[in-house]
C-alpha atoms as a PDB file:
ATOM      1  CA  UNK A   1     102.423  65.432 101.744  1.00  0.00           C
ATOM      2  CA  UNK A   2     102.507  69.133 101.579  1.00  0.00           C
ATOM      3  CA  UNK A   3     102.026  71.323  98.123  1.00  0.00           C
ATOM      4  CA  UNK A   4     105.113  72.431  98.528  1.00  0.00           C
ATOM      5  CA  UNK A   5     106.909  69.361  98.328  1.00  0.00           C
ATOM      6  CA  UNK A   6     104.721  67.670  95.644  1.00  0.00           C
ATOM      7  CA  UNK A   7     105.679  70.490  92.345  1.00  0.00           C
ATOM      8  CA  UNK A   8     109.226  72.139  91.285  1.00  0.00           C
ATOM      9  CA  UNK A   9     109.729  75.349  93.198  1.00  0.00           C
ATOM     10  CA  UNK A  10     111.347  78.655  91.270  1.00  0.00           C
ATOM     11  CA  UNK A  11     113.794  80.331  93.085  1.00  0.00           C
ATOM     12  CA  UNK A  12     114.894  83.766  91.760  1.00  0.00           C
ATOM     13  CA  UNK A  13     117.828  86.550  92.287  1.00  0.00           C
ATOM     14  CA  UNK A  14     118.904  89.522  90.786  1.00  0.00           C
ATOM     15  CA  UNK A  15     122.497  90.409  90.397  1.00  0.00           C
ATOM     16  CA  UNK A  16     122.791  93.772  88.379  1.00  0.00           C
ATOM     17  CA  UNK A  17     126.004  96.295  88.243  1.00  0.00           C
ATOM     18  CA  UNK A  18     129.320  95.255  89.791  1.00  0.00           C
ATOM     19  CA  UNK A  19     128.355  95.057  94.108  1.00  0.00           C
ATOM     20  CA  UNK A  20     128.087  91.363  94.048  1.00  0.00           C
ATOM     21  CA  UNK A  21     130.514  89.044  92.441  1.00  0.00           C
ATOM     22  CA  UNK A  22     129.237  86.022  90.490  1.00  0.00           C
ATOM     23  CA  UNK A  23     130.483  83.702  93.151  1.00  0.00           C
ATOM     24  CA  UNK A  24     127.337  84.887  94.765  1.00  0.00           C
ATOM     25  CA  UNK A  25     125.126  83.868  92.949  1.00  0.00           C
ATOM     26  CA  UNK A  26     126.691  80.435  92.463  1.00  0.00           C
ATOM     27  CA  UNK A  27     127.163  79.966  96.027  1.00  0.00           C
ATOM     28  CA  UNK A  28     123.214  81.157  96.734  1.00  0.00           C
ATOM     29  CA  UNK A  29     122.423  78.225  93.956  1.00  0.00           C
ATOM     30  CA  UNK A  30     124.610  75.675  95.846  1.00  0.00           C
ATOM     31  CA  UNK A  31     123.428  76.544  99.314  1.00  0.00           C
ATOM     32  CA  UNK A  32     119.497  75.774  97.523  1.00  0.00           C
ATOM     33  CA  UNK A  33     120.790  72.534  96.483  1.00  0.00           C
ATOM     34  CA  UNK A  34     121.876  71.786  99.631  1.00  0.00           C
ATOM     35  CA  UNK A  35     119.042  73.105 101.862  1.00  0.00           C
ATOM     36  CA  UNK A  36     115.421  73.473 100.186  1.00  0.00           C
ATOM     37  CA  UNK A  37     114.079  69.795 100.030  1.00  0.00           C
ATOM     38  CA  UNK A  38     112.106  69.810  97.155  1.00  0.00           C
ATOM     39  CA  UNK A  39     113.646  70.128  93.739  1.00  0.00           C
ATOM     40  CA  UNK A  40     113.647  73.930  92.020  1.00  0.00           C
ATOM     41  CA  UNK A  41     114.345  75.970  89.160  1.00  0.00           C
ATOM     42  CA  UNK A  42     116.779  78.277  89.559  1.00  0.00           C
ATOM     43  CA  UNK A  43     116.795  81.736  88.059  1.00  0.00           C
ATOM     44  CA  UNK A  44     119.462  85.142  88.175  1.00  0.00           C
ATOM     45  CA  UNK A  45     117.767  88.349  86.484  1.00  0.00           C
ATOM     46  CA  UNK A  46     121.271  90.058  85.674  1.00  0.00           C
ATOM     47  CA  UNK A  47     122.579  92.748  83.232  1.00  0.00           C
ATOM     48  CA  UNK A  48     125.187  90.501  81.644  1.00  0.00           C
ATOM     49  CA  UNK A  49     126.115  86.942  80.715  1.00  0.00           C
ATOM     50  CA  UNK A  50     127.863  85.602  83.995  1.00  0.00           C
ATOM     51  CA  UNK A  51     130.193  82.898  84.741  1.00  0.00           C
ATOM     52  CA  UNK A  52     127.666  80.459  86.523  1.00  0.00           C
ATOM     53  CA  UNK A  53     126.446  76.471  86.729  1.00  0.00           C
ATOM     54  CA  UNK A  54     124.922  75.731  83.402  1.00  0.00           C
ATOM     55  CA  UNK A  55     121.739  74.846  85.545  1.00  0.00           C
ATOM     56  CA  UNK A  56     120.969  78.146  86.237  1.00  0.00           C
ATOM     57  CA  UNK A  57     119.291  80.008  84.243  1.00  0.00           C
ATOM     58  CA  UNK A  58     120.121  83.321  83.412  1.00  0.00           C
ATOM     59  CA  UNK A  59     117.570  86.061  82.282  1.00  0.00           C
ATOM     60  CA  UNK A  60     118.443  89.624  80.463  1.00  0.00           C
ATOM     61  CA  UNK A  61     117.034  92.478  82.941  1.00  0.00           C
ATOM     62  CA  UNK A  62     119.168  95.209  80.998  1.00  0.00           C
ATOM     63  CA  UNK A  63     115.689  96.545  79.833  1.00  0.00           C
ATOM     64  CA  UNK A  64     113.941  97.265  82.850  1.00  0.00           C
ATOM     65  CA  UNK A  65     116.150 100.848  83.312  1.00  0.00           C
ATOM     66  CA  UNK A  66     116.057  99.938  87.027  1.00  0.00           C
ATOM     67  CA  UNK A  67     118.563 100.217  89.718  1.00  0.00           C
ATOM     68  CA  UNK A  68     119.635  99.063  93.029  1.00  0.00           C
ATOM     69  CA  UNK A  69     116.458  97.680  94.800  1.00  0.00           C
ATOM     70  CA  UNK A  70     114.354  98.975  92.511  1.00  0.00           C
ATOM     71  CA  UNK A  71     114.855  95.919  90.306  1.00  0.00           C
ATOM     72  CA  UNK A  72     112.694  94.041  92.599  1.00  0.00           C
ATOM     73  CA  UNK A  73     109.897  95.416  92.223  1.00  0.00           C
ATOM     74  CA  UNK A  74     110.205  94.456  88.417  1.00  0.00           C
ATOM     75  CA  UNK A  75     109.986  90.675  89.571  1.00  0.00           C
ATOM     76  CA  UNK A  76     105.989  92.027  90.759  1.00  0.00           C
ATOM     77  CA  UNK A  77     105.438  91.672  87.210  1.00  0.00           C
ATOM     78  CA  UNK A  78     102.801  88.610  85.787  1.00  0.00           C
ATOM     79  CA  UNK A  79     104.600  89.188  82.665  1.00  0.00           C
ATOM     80  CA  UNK A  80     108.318  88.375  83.809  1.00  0.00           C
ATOM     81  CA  UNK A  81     107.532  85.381  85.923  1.00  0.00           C
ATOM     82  CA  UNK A  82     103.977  84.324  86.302  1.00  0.00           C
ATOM     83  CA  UNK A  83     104.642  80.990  88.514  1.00  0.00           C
ATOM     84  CA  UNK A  84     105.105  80.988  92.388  1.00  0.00           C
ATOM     85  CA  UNK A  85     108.952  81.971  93.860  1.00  0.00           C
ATOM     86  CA  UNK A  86     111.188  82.167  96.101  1.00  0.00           C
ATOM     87  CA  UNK A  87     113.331  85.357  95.712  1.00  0.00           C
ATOM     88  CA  UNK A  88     116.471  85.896  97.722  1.00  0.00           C
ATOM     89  CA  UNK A  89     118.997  88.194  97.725  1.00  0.00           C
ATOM     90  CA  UNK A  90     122.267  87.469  97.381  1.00  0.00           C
ATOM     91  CA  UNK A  91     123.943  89.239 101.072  1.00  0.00           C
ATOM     92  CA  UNK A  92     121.621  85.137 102.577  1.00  0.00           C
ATOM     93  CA  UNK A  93     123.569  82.830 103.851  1.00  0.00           C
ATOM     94  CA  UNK A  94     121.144  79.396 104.139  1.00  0.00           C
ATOM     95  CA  UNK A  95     122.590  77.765 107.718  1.00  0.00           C
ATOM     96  CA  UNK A  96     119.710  74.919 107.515  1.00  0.00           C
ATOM     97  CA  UNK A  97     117.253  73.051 106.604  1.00  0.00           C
ATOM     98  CA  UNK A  98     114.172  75.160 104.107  1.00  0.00           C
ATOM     99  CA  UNK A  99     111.832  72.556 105.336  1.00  0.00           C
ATOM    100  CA  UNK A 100     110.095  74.483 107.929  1.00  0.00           C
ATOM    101  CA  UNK A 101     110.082  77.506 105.084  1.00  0.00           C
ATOM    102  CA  UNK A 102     108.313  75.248 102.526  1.00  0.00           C
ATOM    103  CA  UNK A 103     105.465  74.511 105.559  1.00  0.00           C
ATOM    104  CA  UNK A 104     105.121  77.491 106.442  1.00  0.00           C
ATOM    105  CA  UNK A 105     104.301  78.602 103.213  1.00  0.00           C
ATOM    106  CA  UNK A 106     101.667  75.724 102.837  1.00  0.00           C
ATOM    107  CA  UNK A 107      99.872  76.505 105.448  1.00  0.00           C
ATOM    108  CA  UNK A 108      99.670  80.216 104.708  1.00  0.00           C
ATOM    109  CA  UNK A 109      97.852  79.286 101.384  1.00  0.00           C
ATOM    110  CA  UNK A 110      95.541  82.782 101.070  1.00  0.00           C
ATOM    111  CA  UNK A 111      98.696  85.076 101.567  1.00  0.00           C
ATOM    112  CA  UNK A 112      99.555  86.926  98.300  1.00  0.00           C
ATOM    113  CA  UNK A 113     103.412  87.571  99.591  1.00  0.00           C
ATOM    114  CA  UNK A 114     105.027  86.297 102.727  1.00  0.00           C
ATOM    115  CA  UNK A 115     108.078  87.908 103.628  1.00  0.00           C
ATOM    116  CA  UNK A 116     110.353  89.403 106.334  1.00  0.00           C
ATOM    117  CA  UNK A 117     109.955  92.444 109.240  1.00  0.00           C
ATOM    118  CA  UNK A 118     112.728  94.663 108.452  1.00  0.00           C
ATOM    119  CA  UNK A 119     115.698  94.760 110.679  1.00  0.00           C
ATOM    120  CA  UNK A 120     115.540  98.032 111.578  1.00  0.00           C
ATOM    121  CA  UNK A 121     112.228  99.869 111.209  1.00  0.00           C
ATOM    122  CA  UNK A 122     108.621  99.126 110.945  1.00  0.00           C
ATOM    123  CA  UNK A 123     108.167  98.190 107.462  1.00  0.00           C
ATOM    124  CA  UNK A 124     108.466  95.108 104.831  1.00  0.00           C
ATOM    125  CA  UNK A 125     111.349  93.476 104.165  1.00  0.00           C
ATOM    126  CA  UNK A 126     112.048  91.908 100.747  1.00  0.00           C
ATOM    127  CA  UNK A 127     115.559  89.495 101.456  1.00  0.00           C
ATOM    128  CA  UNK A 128     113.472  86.521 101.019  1.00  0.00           C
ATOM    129  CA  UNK A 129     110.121  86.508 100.205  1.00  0.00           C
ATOM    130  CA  UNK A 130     107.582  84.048  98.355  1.00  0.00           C
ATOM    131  CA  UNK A 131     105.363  85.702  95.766  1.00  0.00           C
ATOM    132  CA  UNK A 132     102.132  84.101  94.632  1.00  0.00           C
ATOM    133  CA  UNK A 133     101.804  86.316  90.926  1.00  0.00           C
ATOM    134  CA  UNK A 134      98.238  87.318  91.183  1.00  0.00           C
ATOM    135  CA  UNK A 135      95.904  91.182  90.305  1.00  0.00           C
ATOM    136  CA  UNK A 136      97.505  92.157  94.034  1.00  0.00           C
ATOM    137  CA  UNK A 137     100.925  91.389  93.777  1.00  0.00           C
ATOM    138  CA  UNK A 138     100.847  92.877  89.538  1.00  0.00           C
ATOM    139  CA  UNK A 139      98.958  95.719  91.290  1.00  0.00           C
ATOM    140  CA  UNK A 140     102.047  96.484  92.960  1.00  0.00           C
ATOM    141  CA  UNK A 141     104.163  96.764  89.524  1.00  0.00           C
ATOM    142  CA  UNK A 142     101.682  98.461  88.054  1.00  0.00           C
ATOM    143  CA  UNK A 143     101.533 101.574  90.523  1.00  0.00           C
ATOM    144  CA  UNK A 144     105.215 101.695  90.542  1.00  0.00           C
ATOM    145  CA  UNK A 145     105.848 101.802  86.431  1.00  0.00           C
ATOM    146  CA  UNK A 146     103.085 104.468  86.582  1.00  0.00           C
ATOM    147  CA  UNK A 147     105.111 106.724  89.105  1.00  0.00           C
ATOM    148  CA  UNK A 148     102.251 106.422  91.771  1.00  0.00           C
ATOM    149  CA  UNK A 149     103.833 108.000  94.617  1.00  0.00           C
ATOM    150  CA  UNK A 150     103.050 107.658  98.453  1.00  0.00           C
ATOM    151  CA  UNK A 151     103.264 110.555 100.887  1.00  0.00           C
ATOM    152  CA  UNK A 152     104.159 108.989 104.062  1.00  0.00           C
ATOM    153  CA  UNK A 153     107.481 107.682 101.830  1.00  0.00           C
ATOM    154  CA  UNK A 154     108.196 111.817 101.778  1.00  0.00           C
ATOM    155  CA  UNK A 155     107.308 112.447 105.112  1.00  0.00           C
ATOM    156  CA  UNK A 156     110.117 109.062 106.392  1.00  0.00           C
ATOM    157  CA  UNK A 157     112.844 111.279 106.829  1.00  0.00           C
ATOM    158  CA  UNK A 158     115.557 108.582 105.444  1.00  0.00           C
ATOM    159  CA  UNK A 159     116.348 107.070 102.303  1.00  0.00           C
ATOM    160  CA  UNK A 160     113.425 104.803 101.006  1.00  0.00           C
ATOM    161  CA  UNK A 161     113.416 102.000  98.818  1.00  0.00           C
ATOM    162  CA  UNK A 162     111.573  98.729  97.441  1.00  0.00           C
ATOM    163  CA  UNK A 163     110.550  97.473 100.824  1.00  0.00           C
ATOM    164  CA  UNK A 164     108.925 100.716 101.984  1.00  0.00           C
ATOM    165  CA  UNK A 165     107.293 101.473  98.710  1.00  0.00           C
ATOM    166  CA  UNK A 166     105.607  97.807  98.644  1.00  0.00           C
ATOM    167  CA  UNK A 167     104.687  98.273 102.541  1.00  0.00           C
ATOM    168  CA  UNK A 168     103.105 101.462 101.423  1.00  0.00           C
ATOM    169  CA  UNK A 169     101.441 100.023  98.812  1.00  0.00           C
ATOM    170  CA  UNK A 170      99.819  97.608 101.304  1.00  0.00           C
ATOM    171  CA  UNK A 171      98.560 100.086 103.931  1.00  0.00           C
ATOM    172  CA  UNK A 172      96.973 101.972 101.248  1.00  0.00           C
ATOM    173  CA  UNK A 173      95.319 100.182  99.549  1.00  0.00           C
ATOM    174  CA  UNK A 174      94.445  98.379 102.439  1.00  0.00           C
ATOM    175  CA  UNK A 175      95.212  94.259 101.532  1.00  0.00           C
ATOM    176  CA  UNK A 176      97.193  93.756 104.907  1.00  0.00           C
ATOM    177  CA  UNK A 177      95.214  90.330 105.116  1.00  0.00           C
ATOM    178  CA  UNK A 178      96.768  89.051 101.519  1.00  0.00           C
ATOM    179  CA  UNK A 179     100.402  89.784 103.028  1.00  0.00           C
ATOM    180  CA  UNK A 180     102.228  87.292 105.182  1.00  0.00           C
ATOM    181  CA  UNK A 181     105.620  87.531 107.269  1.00  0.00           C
ATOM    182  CA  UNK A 182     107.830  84.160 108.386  1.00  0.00           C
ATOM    183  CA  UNK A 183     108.734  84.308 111.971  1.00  0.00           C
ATOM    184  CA  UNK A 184     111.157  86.533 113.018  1.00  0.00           C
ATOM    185  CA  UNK A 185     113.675  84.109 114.526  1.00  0.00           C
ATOM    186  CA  UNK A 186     114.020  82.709 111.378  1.00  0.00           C
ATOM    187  CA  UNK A 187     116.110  85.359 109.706  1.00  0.00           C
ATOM    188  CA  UNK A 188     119.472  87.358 111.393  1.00  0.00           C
ATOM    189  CA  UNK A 189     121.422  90.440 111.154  1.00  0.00           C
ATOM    190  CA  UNK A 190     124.940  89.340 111.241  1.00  0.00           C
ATOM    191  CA  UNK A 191     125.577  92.972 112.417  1.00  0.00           C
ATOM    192  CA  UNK A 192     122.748  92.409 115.401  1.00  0.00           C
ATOM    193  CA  UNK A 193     124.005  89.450 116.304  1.00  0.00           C
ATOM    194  CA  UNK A 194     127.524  90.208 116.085  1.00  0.00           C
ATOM    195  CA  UNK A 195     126.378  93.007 118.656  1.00  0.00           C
ATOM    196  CA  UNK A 196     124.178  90.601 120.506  1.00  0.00           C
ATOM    197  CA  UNK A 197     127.408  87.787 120.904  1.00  0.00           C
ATOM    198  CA  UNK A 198     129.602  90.769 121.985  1.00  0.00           C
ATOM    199  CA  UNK A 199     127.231  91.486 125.001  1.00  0.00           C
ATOM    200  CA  UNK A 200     125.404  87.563 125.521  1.00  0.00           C
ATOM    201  CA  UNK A 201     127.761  84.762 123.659  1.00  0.00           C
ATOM    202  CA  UNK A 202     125.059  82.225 125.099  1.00  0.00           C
ATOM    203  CA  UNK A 203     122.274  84.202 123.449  1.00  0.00           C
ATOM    204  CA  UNK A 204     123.640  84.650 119.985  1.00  0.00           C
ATOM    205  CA  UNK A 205     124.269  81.116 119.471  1.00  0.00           C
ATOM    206  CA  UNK A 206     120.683  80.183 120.848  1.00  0.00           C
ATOM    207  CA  UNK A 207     119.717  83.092 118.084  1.00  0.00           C
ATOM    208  CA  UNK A 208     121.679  80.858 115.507  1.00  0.00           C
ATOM    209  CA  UNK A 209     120.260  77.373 116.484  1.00  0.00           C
ATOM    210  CA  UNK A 210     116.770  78.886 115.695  1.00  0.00           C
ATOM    211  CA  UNK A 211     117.768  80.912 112.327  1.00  0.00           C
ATOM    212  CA  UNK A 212     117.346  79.852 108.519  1.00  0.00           C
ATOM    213  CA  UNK A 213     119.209  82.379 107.033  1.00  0.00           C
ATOM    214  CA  UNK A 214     121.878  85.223 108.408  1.00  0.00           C
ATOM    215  CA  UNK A 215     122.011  88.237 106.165  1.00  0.00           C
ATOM    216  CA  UNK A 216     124.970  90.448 105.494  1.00  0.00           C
ATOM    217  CA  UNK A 217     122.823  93.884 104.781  1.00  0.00           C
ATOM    218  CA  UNK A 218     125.648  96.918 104.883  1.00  0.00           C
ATOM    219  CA  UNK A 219     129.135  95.613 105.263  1.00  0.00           C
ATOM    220  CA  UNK A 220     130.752  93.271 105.873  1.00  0.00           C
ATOM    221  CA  UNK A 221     129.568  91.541 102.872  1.00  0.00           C
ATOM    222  CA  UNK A 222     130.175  87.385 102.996  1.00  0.00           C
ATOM    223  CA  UNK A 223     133.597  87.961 101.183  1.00  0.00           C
ATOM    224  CA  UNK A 224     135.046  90.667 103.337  1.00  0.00           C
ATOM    225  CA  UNK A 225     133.962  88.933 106.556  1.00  0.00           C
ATOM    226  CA  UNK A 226     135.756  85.831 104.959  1.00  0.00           C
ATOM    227  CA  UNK A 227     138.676  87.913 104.095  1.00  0.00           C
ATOM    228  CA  UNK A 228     140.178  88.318 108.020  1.00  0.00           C
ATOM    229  CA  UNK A 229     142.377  91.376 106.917  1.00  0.00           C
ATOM    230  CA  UNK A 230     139.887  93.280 105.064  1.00  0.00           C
ATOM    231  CA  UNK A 231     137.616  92.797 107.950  1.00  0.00           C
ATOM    232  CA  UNK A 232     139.665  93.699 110.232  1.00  0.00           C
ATOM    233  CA  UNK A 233     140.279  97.325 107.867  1.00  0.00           C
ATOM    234  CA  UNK A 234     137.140  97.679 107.521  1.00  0.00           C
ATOM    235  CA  UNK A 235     136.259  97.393 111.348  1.00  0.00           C
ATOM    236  CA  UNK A 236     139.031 100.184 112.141  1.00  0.00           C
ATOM    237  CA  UNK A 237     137.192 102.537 110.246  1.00  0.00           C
ATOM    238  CA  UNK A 238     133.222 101.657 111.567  1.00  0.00           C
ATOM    239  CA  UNK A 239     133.265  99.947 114.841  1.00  0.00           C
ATOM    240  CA  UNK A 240     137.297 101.304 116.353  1.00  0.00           C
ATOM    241  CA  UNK A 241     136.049 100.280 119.769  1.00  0.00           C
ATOM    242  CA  UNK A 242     134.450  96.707 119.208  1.00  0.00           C
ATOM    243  CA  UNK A 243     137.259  95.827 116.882  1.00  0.00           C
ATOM    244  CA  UNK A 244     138.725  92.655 118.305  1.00  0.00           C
ATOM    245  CA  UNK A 245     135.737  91.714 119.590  1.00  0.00           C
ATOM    246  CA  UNK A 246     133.965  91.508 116.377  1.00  0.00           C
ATOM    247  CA  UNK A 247     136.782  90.393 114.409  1.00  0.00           C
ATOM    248  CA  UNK A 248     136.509  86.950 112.888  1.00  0.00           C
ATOM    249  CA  UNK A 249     133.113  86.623 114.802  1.00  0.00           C
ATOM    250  CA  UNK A 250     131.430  83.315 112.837  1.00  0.00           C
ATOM    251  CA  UNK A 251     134.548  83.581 110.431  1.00  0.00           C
ATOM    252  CA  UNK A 252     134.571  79.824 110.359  1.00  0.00           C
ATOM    253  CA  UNK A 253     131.071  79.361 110.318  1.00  0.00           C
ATOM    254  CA  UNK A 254     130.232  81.392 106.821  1.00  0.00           C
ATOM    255  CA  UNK A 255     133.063  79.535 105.625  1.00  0.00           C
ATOM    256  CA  UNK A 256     131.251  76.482 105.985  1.00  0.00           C
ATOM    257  CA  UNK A 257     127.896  77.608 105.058  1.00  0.00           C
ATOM    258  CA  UNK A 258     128.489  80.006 101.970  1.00  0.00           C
ATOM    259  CA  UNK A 259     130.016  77.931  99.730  1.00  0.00           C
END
């Protein structure tokens, strides 16, 4: 039987400042208890006491002076967890079975981190990865809490942030061969494949049959999607000319799965 199965996984989140409701973090606990087959620990690093399942376990963050994504980097840390995880953030929506996730993480034993390609450009992505604590991954705290900077982060021409800093760390220091990334197909925009189902219905559900998780980066968040008027506000505004054809797309679907 695979390592991953045999010993209690950690799963951790961060919910800080008022973006994400605490149903969110209940629901991403109840879609781990439905989908990861092996039991787990469940922990939220938050900024306040929260309203959530006695089984999770809730850990004060309010010290760290970080914000936004910058809190994830924090996680890095040997001295705030020091055990393998699982962190997610809390725009996944879990549509299957973890099983393949757990394997693939077995079998990429030597990998320091193994997360996602960014959605949109050519760098890390941190929505779910799987951290191994070790001097590499603590290397990456480290630099960050000492204000190394990078110059290529400068030089991006956009708004940077956890992902690209821990990408840059990588490349500079040159430990490509200690980071891992889970197959693409695995993990969805729900804006790209809203786009995608607009253009090739037949595609976008093929997309979905092959997915783990469906991420709501940017709007609409799970609750406004699930929210048909405030969807269909918020489309007027961003996407005027897809509007009915986005509207409500896999509205029944998240309803099902987030919860």
């Amino acid at each position: 039987m695979l390592a991953c199965y045999n010993r209690r996984m950690r799963v951790a989140c961060i919910n800080v400042g008022t973006k994400y409701d605490d149903v969110y973090v209940q629901r991403l606990y109840n879609m781990c208890l439905r989908h990861l087959p092996r039991e787990f620990s469940f922990t939220c690093f938050t900024d306040r006491r929260r309203d959530l399942n006695p089984a999770i376990e809730q850990r004060d963050c309010t010290t760290w002076n970080l914000e936004g994504w910058w809190t994830k980097l924090r996680l890095f840390d040997k001295n705030v967890l020091n055990e393998e995880f699982l962190f997610l953030d809390l725009d996944n929506v879990i549509v299957r079975d973890l099983g393949p996730l757990c394997d693939f993480a077995t079998a990429s034993k030597d990998a320091s981190i193994i997360g996602m390609r960014d959605f949109h450009y050519d760098t890390f992505g941190s929505t779910a990865m799987l951290v191994r604590p070790d001097d590499i991954t603590h290397g990456i705290w480290e630099a960050f809490a000492k204000g190394e900077g990078f110059e290529n982060l400068e030089n991006l021409g956009r708004k940077y942030g956890d992902q690209d800093y821990i990408d840059e760390y990588v490349r500079s220091r040159r430990i490509e061969a200690h980071i891992s990334f889970w197959p693409d197909e695995w993990f969805l925009s729900y804006k790209a494949l809203r786009k995608r189902h607009a253009a090739d219905p037949s595609a976008a559900r093929d997309a979905i049959e092959q997915a783990l998780m469906i991420v709501f980066h940017g709007k609409p968040k799970q609750h406004q999607l699930l929210n048909r008027w405030s969807n269909l506000y918020l489309l007027a505004f961003q996407k005027p000319l897809r509007l009915f054809s986005y509207w409500r797309f896999l509205e029944r679907e998240v309803r099902q799965w987030w919860q």
